[in-house]
PDB file of N, CA and C in Angstrom:
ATOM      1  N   UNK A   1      32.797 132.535  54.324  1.00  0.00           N
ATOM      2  CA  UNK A   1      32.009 133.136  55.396  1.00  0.00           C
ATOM      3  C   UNK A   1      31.729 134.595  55.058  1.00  0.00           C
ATOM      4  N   UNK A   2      30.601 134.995  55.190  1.00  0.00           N
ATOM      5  CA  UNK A   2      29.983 136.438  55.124  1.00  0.00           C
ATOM      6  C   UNK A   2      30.915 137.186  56.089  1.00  0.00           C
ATOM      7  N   UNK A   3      31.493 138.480  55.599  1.00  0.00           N
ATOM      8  CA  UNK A   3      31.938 139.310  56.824  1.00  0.00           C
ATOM      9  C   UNK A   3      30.799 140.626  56.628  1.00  0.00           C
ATOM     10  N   UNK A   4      30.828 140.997  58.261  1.00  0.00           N
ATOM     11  CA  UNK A   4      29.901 141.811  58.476  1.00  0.00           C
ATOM     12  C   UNK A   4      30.720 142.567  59.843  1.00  0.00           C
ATOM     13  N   UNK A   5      30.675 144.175  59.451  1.00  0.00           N
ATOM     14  CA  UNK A   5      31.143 145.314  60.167  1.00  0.00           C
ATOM     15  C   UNK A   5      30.703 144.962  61.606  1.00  0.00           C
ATOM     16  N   UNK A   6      31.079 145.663  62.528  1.00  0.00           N
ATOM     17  CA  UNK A   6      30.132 145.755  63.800  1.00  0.00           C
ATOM     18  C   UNK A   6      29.261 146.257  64.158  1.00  0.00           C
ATOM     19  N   UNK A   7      28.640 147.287  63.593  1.00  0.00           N
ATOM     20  CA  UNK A   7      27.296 148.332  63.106  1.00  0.00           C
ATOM     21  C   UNK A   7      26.368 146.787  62.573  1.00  0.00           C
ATOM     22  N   UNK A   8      26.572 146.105  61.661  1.00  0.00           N
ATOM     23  CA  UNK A   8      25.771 145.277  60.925  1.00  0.00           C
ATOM     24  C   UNK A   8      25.929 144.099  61.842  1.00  0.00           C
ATOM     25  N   UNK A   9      26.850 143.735  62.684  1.00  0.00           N
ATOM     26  CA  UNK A   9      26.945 142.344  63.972  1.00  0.00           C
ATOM     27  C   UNK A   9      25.892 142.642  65.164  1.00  0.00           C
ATOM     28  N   UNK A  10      25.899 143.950  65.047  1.00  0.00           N
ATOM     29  CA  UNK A  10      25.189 144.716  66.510  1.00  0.00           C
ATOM     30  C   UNK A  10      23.861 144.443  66.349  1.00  0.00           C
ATOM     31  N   UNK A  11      23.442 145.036  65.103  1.00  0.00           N
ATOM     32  CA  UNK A  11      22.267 144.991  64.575  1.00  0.00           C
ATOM     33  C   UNK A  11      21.521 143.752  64.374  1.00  0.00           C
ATOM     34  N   UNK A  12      22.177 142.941  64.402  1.00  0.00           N
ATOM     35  CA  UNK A  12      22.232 141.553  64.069  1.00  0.00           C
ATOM     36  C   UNK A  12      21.848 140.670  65.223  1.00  0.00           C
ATOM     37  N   UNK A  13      22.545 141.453  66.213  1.00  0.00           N
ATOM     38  CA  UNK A  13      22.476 140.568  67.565  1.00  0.00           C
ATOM     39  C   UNK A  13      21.253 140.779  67.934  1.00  0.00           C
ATOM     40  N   UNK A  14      21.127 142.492  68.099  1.00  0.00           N
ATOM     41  CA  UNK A  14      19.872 142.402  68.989  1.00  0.00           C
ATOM     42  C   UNK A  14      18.671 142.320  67.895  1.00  0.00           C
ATOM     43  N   UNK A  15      18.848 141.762  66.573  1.00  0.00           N
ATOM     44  CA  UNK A  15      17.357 140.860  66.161  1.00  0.00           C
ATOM     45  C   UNK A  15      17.369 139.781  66.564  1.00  0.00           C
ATOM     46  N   UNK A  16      18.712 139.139  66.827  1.00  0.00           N
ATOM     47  CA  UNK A  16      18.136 137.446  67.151  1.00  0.00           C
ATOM     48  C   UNK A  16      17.434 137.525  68.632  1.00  0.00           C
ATOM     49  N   UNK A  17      17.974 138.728  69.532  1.00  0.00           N
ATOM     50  CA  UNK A  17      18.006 138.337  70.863  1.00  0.00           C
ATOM     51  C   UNK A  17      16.465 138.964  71.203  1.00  0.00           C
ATOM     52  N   UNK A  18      15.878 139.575  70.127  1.00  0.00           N
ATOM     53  CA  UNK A  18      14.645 140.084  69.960  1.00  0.00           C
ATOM     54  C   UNK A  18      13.822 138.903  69.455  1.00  0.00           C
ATOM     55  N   UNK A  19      14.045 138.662  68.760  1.00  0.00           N
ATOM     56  CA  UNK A  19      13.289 137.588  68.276  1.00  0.00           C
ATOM     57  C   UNK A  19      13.160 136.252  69.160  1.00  0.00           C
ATOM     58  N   UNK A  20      14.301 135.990  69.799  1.00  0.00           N
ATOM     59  CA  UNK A  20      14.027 134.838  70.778  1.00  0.00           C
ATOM     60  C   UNK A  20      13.214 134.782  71.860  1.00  0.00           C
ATOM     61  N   UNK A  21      13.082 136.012  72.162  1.00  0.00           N
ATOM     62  CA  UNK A  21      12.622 137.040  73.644  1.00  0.00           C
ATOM     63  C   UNK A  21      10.905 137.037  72.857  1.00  0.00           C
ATOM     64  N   UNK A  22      10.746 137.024  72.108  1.00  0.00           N
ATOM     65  CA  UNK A  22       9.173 137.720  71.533  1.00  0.00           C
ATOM     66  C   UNK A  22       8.742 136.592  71.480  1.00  0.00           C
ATOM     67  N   UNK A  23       9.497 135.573  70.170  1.00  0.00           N
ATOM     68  CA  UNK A  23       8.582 134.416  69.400  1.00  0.00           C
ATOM     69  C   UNK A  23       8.952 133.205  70.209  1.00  0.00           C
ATOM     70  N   UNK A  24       9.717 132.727  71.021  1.00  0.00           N
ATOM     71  CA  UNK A  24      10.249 131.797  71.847  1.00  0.00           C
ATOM     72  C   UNK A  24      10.380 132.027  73.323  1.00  0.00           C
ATOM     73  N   UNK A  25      10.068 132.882  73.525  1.00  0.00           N
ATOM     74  CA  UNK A  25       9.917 133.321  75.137  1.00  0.00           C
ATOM     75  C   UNK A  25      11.445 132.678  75.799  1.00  0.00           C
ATOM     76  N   UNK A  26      12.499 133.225  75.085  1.00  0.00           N
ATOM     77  CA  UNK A  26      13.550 132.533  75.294  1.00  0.00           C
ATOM     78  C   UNK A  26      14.553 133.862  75.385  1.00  0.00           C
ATOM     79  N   UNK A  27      15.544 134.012  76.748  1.00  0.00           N
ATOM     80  CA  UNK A  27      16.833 134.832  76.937  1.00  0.00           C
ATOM     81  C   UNK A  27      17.868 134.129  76.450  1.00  0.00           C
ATOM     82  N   UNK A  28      18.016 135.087  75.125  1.00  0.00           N
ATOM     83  CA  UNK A  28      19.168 135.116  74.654  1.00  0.00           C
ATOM     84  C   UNK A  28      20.202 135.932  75.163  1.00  0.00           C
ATOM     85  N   UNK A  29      21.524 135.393  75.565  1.00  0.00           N
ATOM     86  CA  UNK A  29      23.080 136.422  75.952  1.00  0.00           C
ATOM     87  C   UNK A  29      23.332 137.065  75.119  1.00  0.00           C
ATOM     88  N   UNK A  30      23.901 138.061  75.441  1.00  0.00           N
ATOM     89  CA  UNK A  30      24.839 138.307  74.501  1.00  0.00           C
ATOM     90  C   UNK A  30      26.199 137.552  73.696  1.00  0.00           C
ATOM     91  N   UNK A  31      26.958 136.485  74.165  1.00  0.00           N
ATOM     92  CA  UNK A  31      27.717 135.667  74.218  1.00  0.00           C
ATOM     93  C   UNK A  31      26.613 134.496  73.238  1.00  0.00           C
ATOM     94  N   UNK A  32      25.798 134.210  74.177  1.00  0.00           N
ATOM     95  CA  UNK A  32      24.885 133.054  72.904  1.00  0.00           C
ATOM     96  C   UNK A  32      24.690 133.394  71.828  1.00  0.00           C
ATOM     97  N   UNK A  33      24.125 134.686  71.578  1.00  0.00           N
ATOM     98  CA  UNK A  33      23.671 135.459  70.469  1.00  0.00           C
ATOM     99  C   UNK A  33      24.815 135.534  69.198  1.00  0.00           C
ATOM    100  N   UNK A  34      25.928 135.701  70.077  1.00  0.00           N
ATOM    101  CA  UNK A  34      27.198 135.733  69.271  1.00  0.00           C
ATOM    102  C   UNK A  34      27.543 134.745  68.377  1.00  0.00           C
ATOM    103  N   UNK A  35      27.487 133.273  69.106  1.00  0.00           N
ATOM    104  CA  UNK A  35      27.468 131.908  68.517  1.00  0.00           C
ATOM    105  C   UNK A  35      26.572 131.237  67.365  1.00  0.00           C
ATOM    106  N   UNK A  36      25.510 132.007  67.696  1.00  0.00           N
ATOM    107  CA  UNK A  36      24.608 132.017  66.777  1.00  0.00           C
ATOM    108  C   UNK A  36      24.663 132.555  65.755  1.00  0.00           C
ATOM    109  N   UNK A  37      24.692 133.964  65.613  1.00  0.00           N
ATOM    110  CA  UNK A  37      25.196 134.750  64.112  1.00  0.00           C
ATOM    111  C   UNK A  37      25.938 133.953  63.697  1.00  0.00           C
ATOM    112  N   UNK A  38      27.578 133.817  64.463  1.00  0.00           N
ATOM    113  CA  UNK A  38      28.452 132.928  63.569  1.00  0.00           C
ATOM    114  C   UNK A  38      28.303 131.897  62.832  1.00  0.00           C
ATOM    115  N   UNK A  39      27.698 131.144  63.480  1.00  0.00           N
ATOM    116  CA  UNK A  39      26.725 130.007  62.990  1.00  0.00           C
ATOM    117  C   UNK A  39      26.036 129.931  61.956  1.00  0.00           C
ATOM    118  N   UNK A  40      25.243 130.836  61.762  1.00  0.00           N
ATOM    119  CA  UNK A  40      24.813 131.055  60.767  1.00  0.00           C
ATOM    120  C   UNK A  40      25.156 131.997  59.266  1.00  0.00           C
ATOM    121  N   UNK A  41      26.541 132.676  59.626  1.00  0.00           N
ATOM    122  CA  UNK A  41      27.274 133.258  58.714  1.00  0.00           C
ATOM    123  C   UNK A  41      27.920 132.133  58.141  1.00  0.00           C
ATOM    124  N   UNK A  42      28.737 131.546  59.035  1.00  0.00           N
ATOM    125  CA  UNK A  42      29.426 130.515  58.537  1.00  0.00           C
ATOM    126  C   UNK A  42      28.851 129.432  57.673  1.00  0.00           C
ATOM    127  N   UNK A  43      27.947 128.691  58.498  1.00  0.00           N
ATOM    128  CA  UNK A  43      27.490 127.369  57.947  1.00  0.00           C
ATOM    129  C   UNK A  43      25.981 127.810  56.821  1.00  0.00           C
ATOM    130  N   UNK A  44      25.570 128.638  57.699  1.00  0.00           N
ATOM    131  CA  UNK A  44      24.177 129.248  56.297  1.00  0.00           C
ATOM    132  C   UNK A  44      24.386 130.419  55.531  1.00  0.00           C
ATOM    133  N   UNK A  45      25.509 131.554  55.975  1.00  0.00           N
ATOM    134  CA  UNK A  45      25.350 132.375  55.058  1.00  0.00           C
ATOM    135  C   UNK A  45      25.832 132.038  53.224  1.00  0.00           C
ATOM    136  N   UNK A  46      26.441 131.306  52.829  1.00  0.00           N
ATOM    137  CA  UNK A  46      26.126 130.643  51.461  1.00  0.00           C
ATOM    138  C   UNK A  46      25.065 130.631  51.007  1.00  0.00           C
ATOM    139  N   UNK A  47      24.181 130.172  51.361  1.00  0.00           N
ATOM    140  CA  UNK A  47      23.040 129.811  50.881  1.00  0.00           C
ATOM    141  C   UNK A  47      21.865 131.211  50.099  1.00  0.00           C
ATOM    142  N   UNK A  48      22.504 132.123  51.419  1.00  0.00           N
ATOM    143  CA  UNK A  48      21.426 133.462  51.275  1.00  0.00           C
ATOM    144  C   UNK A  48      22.704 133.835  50.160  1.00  0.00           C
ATOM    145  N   UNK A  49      23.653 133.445  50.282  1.00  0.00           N
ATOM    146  CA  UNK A  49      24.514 134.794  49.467  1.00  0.00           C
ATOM    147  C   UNK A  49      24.464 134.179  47.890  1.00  0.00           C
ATOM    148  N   UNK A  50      24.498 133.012  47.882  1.00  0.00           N
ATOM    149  CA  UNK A  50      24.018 132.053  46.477  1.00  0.00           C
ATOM    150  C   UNK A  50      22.841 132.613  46.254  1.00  0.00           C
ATOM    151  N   UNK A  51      21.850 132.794  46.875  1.00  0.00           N
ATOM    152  CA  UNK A  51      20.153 132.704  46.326  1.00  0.00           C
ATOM    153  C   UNK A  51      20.558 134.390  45.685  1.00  0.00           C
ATOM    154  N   UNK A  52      21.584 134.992  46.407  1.00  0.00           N
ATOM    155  CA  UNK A  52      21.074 136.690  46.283  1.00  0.00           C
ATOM    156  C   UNK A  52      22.186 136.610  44.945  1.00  0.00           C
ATOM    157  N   UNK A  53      22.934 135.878  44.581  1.00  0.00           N
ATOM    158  CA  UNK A  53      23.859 135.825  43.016  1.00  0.00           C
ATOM    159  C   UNK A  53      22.725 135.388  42.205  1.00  0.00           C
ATOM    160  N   UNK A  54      22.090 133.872  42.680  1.00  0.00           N
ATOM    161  CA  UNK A  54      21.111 133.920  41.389  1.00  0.00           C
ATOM    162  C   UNK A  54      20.640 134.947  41.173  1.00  0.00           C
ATOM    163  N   UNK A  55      19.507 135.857  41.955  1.00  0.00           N
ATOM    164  CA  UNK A  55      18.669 136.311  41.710  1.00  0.00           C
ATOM    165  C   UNK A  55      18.882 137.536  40.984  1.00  0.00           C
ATOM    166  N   UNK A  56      20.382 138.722  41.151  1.00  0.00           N
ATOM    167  CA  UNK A  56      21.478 139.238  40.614  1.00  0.00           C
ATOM    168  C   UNK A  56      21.066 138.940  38.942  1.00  0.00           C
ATOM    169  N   UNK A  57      21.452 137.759  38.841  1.00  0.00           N
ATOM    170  CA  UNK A  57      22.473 137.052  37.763  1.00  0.00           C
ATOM    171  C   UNK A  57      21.172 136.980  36.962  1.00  0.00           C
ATOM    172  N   UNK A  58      19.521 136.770  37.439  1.00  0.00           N
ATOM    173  CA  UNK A  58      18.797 136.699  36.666  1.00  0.00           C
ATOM    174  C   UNK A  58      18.156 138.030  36.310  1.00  0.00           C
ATOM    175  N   UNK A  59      18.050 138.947  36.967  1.00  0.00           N
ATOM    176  CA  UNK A  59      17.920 140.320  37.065  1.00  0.00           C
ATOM    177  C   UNK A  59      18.832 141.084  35.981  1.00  0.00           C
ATOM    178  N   UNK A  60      20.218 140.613  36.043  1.00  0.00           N
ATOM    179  CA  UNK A  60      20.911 141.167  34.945  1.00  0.00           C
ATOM    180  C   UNK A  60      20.742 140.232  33.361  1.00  0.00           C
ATOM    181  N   UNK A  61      20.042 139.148  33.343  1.00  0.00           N
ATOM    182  CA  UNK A  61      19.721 138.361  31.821  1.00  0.00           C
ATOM    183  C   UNK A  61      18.963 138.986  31.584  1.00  0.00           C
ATOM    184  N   UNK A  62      18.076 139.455  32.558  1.00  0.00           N
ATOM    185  CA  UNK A  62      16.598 140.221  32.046  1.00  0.00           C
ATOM    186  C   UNK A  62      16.990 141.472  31.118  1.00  0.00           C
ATOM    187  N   UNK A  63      17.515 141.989  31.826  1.00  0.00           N
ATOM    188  CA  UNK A  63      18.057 143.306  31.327  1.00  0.00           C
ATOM    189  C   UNK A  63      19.160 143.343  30.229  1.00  0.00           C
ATOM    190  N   UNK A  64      19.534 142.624  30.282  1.00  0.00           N
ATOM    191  CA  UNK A  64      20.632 142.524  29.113  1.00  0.00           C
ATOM    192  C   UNK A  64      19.784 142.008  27.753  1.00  0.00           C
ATOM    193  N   UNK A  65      18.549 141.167  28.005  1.00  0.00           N
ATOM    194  CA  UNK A  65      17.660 140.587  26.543  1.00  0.00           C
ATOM    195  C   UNK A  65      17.196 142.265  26.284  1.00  0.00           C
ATOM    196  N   UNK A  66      16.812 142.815  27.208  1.00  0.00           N
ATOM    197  CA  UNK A  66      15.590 144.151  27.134  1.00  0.00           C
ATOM    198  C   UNK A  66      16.437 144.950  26.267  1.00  0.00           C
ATOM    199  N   UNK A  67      18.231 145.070  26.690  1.00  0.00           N
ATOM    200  CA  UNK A  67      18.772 146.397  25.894  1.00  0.00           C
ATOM    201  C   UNK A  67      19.356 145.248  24.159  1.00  0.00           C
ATOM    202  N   UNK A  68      19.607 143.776  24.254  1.00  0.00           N
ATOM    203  CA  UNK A  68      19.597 143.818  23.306  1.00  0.00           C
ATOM    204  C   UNK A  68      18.375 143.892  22.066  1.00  0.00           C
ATOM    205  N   UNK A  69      17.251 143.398  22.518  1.00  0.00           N
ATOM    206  CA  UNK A  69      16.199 144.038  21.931  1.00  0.00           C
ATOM    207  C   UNK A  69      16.415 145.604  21.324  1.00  0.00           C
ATOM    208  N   UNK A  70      16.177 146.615  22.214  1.00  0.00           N
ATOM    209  CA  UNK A  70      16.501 147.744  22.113  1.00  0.00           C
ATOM    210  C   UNK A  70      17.343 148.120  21.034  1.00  0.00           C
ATOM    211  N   UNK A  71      18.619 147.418  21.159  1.00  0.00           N
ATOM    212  CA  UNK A  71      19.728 147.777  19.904  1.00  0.00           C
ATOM    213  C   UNK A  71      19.433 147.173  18.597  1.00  0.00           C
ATOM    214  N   UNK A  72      18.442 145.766  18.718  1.00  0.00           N
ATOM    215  CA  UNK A  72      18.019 145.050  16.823  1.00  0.00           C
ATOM    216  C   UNK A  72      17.158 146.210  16.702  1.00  0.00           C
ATOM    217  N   UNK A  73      15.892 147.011  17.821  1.00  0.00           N
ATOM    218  CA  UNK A  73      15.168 148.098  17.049  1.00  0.00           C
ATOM    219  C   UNK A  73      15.965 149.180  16.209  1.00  0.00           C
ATOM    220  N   UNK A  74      17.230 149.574  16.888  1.00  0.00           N
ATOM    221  CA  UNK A  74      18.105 150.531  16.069  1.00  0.00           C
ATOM    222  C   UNK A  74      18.679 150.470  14.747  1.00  0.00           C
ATOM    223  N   UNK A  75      18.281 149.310  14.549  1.00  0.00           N
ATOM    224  CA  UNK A  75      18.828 148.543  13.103  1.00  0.00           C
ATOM    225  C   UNK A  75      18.386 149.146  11.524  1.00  0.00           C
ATOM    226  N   UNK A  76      18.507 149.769  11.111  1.00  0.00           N
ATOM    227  CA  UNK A  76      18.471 150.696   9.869  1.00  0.00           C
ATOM    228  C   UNK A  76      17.988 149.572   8.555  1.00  0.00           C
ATOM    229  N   UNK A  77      17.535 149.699   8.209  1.00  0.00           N
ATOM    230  CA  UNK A  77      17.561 149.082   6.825  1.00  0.00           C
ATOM    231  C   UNK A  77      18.365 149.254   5.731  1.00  0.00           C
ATOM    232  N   UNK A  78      19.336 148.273   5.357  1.00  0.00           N
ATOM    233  CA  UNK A  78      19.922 148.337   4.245  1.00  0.00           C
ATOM    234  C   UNK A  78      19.813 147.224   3.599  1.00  0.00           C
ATOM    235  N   UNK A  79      20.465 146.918   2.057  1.00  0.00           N
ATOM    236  CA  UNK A  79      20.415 146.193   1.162  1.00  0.00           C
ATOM    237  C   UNK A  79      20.999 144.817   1.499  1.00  0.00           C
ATOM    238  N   UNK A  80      21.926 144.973   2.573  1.00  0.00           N
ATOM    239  CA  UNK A  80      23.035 144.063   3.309  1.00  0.00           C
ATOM    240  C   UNK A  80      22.302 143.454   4.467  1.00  0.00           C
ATOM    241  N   UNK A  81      20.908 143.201   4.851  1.00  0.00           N
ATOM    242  CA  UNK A  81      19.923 143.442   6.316  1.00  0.00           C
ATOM    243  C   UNK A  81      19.921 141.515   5.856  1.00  0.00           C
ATOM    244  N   UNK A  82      20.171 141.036   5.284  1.00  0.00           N
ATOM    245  CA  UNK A  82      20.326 139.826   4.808  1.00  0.00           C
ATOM    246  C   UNK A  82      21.275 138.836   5.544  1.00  0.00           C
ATOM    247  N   UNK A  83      22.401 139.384   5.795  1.00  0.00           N
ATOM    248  CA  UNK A  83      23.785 139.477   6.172  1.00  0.00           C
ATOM    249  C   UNK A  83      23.061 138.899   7.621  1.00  0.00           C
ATOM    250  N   UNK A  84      22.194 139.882   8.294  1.00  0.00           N
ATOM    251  CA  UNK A  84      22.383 139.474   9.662  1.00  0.00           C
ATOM    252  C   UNK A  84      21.044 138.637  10.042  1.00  0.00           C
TER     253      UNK A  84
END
């Protein structure tokens, strides 16, 4: 399960309870609202926190081909350039 401060729960709440109120013409509690985050920390936050490792994980391949590139340009010429 995602943990999240109370600054970031707060914040949290009053988007859902905003969002229900705007796009659903729906009163959200505070107490409902609550059930809901959890809900979705628990049972969906995986999903966002997986997508945000891939995307991490591909962000850092990128960058890791770019600097090894970078280091074969540093490559000097010698008689031994055979070797590698």
């Amino acid at each position: 399960m995602i943990s999240l401060n109370k600054d970031q729960q707060g914040q949290m709440l009053g988007k859902l309870q905003r969002y229900f109120s705007s796009e659903l013409d729906q009163d959200l509690g505070g107490f409902e609202a609550q059930f809901l985050l959890d809900f979705i920390a628990k049972d969906l936050g995986a999903y966002f926190y997986n997508q945000g490792l891939a995307d991490a994980l591909k962000h850092v391949e990128t960058r890791f081909e770019d600097i090894s590139e970078s280091m074969y340009e540093l490559i000097q010429d010698t008689d031994s350039m055979a070797k590698l």
